[in-house]
Protein backbone atom coordinates (compact mmCIF):
# COMPACT_ATOMS: atom_id res chain seq x y z
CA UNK A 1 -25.28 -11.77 -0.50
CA UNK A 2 -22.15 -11.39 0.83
CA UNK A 3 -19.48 -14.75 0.02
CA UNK A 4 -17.28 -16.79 2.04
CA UNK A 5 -15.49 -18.29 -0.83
CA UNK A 6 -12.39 -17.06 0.20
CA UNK A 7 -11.75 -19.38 3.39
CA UNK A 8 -13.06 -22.47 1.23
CA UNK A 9 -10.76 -21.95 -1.77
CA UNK A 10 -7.32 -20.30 -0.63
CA UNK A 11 -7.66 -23.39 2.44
CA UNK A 12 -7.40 -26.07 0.06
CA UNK A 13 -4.58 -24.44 -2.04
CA UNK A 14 -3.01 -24.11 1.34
CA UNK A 15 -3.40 -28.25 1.55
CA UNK A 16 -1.85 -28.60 -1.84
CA UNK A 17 1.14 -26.35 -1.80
CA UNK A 18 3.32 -27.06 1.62
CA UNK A 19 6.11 -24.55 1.45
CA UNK A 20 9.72 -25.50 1.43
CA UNK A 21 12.30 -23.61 3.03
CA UNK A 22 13.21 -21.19 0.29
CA UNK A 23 9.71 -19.78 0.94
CA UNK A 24 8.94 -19.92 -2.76
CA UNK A 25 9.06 -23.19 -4.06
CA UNK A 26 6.50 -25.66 -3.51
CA UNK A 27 6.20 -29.21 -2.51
CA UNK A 28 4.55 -30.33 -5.83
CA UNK A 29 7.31 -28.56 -7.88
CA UNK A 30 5.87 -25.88 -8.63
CA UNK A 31 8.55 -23.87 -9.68
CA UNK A 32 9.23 -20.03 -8.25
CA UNK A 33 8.09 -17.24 -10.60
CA UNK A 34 11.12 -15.99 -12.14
CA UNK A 35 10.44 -12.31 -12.14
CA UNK A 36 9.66 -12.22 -8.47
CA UNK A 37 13.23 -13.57 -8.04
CA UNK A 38 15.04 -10.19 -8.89
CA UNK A 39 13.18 -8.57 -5.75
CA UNK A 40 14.31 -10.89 -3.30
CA UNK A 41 17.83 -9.80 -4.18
CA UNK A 42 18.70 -8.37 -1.40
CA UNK A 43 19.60 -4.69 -2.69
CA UNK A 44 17.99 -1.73 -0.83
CA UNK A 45 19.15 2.03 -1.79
CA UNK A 46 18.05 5.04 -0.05
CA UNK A 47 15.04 3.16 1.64
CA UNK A 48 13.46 4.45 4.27
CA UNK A 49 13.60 4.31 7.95
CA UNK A 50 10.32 5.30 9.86
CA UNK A 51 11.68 5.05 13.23
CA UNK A 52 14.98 5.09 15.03
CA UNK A 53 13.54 1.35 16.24
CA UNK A 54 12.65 -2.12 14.39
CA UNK A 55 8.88 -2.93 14.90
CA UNK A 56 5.98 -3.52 12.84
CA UNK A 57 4.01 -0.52 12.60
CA UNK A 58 0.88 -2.06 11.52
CA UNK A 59 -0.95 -4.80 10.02
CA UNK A 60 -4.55 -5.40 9.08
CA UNK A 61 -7.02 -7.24 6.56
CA UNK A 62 -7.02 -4.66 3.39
CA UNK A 63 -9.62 -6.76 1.65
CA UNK A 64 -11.35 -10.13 0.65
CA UNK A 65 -12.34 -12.30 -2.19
CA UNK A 66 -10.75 -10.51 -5.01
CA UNK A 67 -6.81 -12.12 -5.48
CA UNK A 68 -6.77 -14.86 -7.71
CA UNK A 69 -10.25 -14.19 -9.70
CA UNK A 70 -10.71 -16.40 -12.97
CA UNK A 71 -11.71 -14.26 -15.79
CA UNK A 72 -11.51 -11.45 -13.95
CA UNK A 73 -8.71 -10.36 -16.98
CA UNK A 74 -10.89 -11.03 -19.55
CA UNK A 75 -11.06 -9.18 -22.87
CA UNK A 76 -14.56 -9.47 -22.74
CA UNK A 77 -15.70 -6.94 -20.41
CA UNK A 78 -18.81 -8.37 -19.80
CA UNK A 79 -17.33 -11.58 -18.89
CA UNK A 80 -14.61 -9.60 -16.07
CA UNK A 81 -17.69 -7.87 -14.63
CA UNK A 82 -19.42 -11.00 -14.19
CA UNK A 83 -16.60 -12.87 -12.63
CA UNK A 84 -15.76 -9.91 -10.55
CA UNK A 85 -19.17 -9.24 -9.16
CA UNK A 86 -19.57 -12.46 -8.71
CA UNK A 87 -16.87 -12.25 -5.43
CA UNK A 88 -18.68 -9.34 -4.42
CA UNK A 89 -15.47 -7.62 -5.94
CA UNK A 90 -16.07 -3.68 -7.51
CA UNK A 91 -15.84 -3.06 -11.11
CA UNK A 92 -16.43 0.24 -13.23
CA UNK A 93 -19.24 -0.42 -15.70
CA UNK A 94 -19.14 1.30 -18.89
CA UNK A 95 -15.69 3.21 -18.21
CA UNK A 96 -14.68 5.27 -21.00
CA UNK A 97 -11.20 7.58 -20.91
CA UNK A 98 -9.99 10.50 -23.13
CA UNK A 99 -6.42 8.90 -23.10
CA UNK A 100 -7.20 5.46 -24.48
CA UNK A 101 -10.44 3.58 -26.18
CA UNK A 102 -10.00 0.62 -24.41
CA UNK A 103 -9.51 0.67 -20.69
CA UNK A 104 -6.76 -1.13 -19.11
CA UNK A 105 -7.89 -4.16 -16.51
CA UNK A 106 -6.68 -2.29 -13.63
CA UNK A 107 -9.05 0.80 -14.54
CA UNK A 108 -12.12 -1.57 -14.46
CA UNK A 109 -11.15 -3.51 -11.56
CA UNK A 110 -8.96 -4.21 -8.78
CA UNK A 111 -9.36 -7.73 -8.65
CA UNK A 112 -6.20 -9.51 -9.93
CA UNK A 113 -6.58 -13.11 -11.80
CA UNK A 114 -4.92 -15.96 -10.30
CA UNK A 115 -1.60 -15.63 -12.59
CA UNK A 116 -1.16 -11.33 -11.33
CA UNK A 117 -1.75 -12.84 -8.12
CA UNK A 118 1.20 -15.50 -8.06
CA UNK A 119 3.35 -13.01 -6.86
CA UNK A 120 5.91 -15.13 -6.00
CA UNK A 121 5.29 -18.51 -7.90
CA UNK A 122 2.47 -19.34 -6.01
CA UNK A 123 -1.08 -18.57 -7.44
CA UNK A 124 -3.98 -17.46 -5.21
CA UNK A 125 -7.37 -17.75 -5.64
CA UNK A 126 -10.31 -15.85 -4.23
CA UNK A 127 -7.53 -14.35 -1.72
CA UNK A 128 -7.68 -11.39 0.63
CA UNK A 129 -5.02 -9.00 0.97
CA UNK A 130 -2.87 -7.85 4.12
CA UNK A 131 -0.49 -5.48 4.08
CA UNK A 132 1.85 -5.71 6.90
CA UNK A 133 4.28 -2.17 7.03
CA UNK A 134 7.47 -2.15 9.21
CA UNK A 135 9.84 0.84 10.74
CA UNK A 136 13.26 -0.64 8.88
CA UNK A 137 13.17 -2.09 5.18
CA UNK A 138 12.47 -5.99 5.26
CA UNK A 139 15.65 -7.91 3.68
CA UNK A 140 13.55 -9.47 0.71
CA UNK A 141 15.55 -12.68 0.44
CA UNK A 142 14.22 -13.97 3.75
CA UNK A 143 10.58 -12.42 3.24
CA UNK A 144 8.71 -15.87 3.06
CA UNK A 145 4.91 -16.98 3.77
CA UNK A 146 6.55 -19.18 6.36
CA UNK A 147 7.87 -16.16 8.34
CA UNK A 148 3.88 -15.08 9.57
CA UNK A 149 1.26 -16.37 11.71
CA UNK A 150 -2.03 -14.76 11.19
CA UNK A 151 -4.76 -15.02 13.35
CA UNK A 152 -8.60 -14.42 13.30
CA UNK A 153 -11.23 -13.10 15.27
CA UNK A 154 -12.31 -16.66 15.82
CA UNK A 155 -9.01 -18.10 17.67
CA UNK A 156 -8.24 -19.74 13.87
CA UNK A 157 -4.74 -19.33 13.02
CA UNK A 158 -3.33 -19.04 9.21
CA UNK A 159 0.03 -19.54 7.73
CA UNK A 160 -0.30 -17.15 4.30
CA UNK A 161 -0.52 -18.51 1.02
CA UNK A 162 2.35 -16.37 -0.29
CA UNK A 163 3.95 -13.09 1.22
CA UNK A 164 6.01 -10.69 -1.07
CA UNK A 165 7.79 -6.87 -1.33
CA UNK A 166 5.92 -5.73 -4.33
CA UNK A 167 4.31 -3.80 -5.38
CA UNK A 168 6.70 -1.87 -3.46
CA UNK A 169 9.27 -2.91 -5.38
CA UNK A 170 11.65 0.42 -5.84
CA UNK A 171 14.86 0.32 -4.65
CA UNK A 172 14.16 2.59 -1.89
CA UNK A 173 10.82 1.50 -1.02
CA UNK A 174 10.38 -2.44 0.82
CA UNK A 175 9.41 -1.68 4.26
CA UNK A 176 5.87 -3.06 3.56
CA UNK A 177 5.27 -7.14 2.78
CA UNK A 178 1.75 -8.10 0.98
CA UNK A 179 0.04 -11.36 2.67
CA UNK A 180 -2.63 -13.34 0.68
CA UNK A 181 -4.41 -15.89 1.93
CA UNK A 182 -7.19 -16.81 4.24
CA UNK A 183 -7.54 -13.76 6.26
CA UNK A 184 -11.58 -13.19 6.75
CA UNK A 185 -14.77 -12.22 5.02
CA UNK A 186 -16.55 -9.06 4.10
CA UNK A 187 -19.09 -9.11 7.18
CA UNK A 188 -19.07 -7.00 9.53
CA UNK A 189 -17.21 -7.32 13.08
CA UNK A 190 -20.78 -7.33 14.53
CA UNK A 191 -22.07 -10.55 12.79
CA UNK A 192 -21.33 -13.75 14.72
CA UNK A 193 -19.56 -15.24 10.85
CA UNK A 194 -17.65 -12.38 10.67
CA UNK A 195 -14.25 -12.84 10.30
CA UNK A 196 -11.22 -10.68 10.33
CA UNK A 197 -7.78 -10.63 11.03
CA UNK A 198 -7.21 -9.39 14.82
CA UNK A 199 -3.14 -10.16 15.22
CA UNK A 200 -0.31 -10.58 12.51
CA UNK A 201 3.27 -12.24 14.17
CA UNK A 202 6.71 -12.65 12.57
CA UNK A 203 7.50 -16.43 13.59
CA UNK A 204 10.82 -18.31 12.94
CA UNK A 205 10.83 -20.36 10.09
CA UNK A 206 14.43 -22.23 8.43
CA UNK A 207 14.86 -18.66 7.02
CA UNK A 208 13.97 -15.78 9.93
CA UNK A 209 12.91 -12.70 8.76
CA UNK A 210 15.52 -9.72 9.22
CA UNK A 211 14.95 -6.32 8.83
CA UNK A 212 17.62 -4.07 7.73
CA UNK A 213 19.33 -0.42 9.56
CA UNK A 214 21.69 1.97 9.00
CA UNK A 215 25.40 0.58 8.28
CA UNK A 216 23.96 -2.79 7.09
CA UNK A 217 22.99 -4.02 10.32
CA UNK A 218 20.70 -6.81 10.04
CA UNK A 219 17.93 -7.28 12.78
CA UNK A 220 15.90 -10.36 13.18
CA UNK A 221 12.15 -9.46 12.90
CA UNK A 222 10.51 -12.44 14.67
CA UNK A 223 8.55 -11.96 17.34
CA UNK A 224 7.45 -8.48 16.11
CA UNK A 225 3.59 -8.19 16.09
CA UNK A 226 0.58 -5.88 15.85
CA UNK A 227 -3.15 -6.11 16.89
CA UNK A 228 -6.76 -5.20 15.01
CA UNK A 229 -10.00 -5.08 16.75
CA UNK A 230 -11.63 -3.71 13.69
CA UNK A 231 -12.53 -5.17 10.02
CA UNK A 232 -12.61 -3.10 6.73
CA UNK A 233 -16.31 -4.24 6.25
CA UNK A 234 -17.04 -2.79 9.68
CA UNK A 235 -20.90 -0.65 9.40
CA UNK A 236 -19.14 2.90 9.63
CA UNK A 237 -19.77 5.87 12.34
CA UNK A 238 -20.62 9.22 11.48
CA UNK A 239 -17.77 10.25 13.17
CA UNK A 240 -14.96 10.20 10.19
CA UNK A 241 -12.17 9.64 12.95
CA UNK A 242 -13.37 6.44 13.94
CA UNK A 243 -13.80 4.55 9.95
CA UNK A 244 -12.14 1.73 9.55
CA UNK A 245 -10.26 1.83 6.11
CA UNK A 246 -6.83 2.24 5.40
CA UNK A 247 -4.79 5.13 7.40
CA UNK A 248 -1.36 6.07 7.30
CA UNK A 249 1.13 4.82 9.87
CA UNK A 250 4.61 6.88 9.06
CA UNK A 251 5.88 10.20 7.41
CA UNK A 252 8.90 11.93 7.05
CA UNK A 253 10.40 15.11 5.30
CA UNK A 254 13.50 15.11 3.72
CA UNK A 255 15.57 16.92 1.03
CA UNK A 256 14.11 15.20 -2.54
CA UNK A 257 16.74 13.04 -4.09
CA UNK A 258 16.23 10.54 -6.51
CA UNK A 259 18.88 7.38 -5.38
CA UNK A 260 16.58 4.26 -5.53
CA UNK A 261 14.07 5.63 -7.47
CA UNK A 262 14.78 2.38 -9.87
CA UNK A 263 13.25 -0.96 -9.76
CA UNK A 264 14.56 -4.22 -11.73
CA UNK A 265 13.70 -4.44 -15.25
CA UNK A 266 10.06 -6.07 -15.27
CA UNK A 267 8.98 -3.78 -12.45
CA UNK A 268 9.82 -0.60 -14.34
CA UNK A 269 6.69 0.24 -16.04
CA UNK A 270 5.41 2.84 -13.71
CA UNK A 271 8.87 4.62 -13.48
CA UNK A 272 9.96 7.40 -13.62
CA UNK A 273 7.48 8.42 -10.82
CA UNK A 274 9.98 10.68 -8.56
CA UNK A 275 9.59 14.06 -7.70
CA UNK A 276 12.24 14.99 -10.11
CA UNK A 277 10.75 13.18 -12.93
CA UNK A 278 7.41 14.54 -12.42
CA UNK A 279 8.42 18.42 -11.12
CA UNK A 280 12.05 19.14 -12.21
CA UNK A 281 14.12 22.00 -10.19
CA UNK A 282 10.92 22.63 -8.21
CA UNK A 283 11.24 19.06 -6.16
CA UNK A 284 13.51 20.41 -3.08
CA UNK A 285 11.48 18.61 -0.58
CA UNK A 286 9.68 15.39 -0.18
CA UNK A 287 7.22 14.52 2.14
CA UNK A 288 6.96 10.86 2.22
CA UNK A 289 4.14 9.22 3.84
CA UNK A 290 3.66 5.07 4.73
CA UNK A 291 0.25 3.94 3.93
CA UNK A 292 -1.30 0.56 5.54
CA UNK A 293 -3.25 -0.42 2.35
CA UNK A 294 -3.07 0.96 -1.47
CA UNK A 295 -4.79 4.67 -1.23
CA UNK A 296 -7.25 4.96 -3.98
CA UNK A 297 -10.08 7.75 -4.18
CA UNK A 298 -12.51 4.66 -4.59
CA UNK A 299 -10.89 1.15 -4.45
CA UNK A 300 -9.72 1.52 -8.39
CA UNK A 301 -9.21 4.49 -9.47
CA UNK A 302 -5.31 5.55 -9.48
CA UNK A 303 -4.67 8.62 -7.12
CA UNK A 304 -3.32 11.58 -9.51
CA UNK A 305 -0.41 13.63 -8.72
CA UNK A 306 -2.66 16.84 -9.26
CA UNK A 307 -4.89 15.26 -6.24
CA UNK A 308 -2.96 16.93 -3.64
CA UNK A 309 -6.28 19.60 -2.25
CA UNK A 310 -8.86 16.81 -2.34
CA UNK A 311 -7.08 14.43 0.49
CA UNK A 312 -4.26 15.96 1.90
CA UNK A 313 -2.90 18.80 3.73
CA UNK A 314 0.80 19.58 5.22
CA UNK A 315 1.00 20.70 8.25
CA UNK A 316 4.02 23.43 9.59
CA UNK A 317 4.25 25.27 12.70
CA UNK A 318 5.79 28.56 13.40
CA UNK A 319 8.32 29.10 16.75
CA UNK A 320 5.71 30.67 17.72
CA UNK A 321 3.30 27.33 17.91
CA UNK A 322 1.09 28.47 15.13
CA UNK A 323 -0.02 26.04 12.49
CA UNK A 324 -0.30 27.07 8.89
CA UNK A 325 -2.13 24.28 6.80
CA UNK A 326 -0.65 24.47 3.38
CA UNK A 327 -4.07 23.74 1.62
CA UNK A 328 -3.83 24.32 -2.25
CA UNK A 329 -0.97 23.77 -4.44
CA UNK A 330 0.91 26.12 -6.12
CA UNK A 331 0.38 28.24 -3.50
CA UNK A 332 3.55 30.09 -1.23
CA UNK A 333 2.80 30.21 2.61
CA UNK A 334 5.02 31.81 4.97
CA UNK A 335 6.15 29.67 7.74
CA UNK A 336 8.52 32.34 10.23
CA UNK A 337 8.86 34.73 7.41
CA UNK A 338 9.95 31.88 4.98
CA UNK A 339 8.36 30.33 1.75
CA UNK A 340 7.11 27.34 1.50
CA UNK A 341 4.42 25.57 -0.83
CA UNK A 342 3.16 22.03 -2.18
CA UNK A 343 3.67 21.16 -5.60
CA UNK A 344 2.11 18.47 -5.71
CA UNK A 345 2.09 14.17 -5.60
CA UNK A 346 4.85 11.87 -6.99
CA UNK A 347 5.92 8.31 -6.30
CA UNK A 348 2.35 7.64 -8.80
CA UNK A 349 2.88 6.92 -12.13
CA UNK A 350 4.19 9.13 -14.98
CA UNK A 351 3.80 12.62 -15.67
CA UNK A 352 1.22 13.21 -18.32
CA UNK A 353 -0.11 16.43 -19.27
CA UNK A 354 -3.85 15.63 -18.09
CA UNK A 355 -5.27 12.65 -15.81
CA UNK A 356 -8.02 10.27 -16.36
CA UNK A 357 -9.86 7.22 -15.17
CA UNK A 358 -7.27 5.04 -16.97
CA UNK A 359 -4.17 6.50 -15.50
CA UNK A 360 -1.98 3.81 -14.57
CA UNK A 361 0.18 4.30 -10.83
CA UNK A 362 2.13 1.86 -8.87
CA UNK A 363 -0.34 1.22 -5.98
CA UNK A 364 2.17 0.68 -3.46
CA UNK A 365 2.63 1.95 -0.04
CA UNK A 366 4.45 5.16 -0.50
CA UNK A 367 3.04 8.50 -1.63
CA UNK A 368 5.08 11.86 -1.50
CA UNK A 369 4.33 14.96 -1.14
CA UNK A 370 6.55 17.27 -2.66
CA UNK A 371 7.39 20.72 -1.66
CA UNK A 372 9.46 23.86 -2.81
CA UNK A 373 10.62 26.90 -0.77
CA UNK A 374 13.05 27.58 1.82
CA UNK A 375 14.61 24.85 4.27
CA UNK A 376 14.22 27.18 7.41
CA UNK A 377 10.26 26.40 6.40
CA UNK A 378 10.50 23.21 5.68
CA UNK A 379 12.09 22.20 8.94
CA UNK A 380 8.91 23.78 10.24
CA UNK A 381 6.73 20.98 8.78
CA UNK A 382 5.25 18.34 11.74
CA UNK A 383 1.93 16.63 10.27
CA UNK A 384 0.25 15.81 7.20
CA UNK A 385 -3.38 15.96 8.27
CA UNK A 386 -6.21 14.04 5.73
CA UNK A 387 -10.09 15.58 6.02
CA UNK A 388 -11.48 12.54 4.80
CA UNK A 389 -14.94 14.64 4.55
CA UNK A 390 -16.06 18.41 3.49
CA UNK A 391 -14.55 21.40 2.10
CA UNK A 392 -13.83 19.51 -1.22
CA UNK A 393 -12.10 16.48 0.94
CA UNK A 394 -12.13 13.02 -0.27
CA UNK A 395 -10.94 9.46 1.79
CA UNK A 396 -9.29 6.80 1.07
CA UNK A 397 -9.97 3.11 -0.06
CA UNK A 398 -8.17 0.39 -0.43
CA UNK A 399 -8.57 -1.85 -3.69
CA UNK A 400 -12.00 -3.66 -1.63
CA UNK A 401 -13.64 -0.10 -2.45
CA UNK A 402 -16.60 0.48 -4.13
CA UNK A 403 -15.31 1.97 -7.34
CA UNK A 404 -17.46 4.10 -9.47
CA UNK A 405 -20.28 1.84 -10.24
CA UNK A 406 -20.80 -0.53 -6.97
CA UNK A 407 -24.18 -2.83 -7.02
CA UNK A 408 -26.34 -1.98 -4.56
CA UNK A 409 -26.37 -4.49 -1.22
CA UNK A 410 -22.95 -5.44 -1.81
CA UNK A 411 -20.54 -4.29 1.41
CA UNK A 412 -17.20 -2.40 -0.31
CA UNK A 413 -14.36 -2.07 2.26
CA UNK A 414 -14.53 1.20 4.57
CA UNK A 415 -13.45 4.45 3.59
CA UNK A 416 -10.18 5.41 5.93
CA UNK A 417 -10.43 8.05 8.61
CA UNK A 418 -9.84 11.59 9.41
CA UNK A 419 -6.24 11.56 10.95
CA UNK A 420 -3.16 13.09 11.64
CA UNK A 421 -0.09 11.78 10.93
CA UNK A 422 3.57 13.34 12.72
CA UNK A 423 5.84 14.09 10.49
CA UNK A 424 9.27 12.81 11.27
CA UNK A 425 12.32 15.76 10.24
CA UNK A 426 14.92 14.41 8.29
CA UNK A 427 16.16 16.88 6.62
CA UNK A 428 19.39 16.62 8.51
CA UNK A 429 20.03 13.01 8.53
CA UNK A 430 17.91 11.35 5.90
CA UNK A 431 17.52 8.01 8.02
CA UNK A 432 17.93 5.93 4.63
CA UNK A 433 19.61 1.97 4.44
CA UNK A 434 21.37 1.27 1.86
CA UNK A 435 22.29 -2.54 1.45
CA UNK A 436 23.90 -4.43 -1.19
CA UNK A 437 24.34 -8.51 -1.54
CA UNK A 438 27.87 -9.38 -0.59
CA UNK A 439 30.55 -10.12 -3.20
């Protein structure tokens, strides 16, 4: 049976914890977590721009219940899956890996306990998770809970429980902020107690939001929206267009370079992750694509950088108007007489010499696709297309997915859809901020 715990127990930590207007302390003195602090410095390197305008690009419930789970950490694995299941949350039963004999947390679960959930100071519990993406990099010292109005399918309207930059925490990531809080319930649209999120607002607060653009310039981000109609726990079409899971909502090729690819100290373990790292002298090009929730192949699992032919396919077209899908790595196509080809994923995790269950990635909102050849091809790249279904094609989930063992009855967030995504050329221009605090 499906639980609406999450309203109940993230509304009356809401009560107890007023924000002040730092955004991260709160009014019973609870203090702010000090490793979050050294990503609200406000230093941005080589981060991307989506669009030549501020907006908000998207923003949506990603899933419920599972932020701020007690025991879902536990050493006991039997104890985890209990907790876990007991939010309706997924959890991989029995997992075993080649690489290690005892699976990491994050390979049994995606459920975080309430102390990986304080991101910045402020513990969760039984939270959902929204992901809110934006066409310029957010300045992280103004990013506060404060700073959004959420509202539900109801008329109800939420402040969040906490708001922060990570996991995309590189240097040259931060365009997306992570809401937890109140935000819904894992029925469908269709049932009258369904709840969802249907509009996510950037509202003043002592501290206004700003987004950041090229030569420093500082843009205030309040009053930027974006609309839902749809929920994650949705009862899915058979047309693959139409699910409801997460999708992606920018892209853009540019010449691979490696400035920002750094995170502060406690962030680092995923690094390096780059194209470089992971490919050497083959990484000339990087296709970069924004995701609106964390792309797993089930809700857990990590996506691999050999995954490349089961969700993804780059797009080119000739002068002529011809499109050549470049479908399996390794593999040179000819785009006007010119090579190009994929080599496969980075921005993951390391680069290990197989991939298992227990692989470890950053589960942020950037993946790239990285490509070798000839720039007179890769200017020829415009989409990067994802199947979703057949020929060996795989969606998405978010961490709500169903994982590799989900109990039967329980409703898993939606598999994302079939969809094409433009592919914005800079090759030329990179369209990349870089911002540093001033002296």
């Amino acid at each position: 049976m499906p639980r609406n715990i999450t309203r109940l127990a993230v509304a009356g930590l809401c009560g107890s914890a007023a924000l002040v207007a730092s955004g991260v302390v709160a009014a019973n003195g609870q203090p702010p977590n000090p490793l979050y602090q050294s990503l609200r410095k406000d230093v941005i390197i080589n981060a991307d721009m989506w669009a030549k305008k501020p907006s908000m690009l998207a923003a949506g419930l990603g899933f419920v219940n599972i932020i701020g789970v007690n025991d879902a950490g536990s050493t006991d694995p039997g104890v985890a899956q209990a907790a876990v299941q007991a939010v309706d949350g997924a959890f991989n039963v029995g997992l075993t890996c080649a690489s290690t004999s005892t699976p990491p947390q994050r390979a049994l679960t995606s459920a975080a306990t309430p102390s990986q959930a304080a991101a910045s100071g402020l513990p969760v519990y039984y939270g959902a998770g929204l992901p809110v993406e934006f066409s310029w990099p957010v300045r992280p010292s103004t990013v506060d809970p404060t700073d959004f109005r959420v509202t539900l399918n109801d008329g109800s309207v939420v402040t969040p429980v906490d708001a922060a930059v990570n996991p995309n925490y590189e240097y040259n990531e931060r365009s997306t902020v992570v809401l937890f809080g109140a935000f819904g319930n894992n029925l469908p649209s269709t049932d009258a107690n369904g709840r969802f999120v249907t509009k996510v607002e950037v509202v003043s607060d002592p501290t206004p939001m700003q987004l950041i653009g090229l030569r420093g310039r500082l843009v205030s981000a309040v009053g930027m929206s974006a609309t839902k109609s749809t929920s994650p726990y949705d009862n899915q079409p058979t047309d693959p267009t139409q699910w409801t899971g997460p999708h992606l909502t920018g892209g853009k090729i540019s010449r691979m370079s490696t400035a920002g690819e750094q995170a502060p100290i406690f962030w680092r373990s995923p690094l390096p992750n780059d194209g470089v790292s992971l490919y050497g002298s083959s990484a000339k090009f990087r296709v970069r694509v924004l995701t609106t929730g964390g792309f797993s192949p089930d809700g857990i699992r990590s996506l691999y950088p050999t995954d490349y032919r089961n969700f993804f396919q780059v797009i080119a077209v000739s002068r002529s108007g011809r499109p050549i899908a470049l479908v399996d790595p390794g593999k040179t196509y000819r785009i006007d007489g010119y090579p190009l080809k994929v080599v496969g994923l980075a921005d993951l995790g390391h680069k290990l010499d197989s991939y298992d269950a227990c692989y470890a990635e950053d589960h942020d909102n950037q993946i790239d696709i990285i490509l070798d050849g000839d720039i007179r091809a890769a200017s020829r790249v415009r989409f990067v297309r994802i199947p979703a279904i057949g020929n060996g094609y795989h969606p998405f989930y978010n961490p709500g997915g169903p994982g590799q063992t989900p109990v039967a009855g329980v409703r898993y967030t939606a598999p994302g859809p079939r969809m094409v995504q433009p592919i914005v050329n800079a090759l030329s221009h990179p369209m990349t901020v870089t911002f540093h605090p001033k002296a």
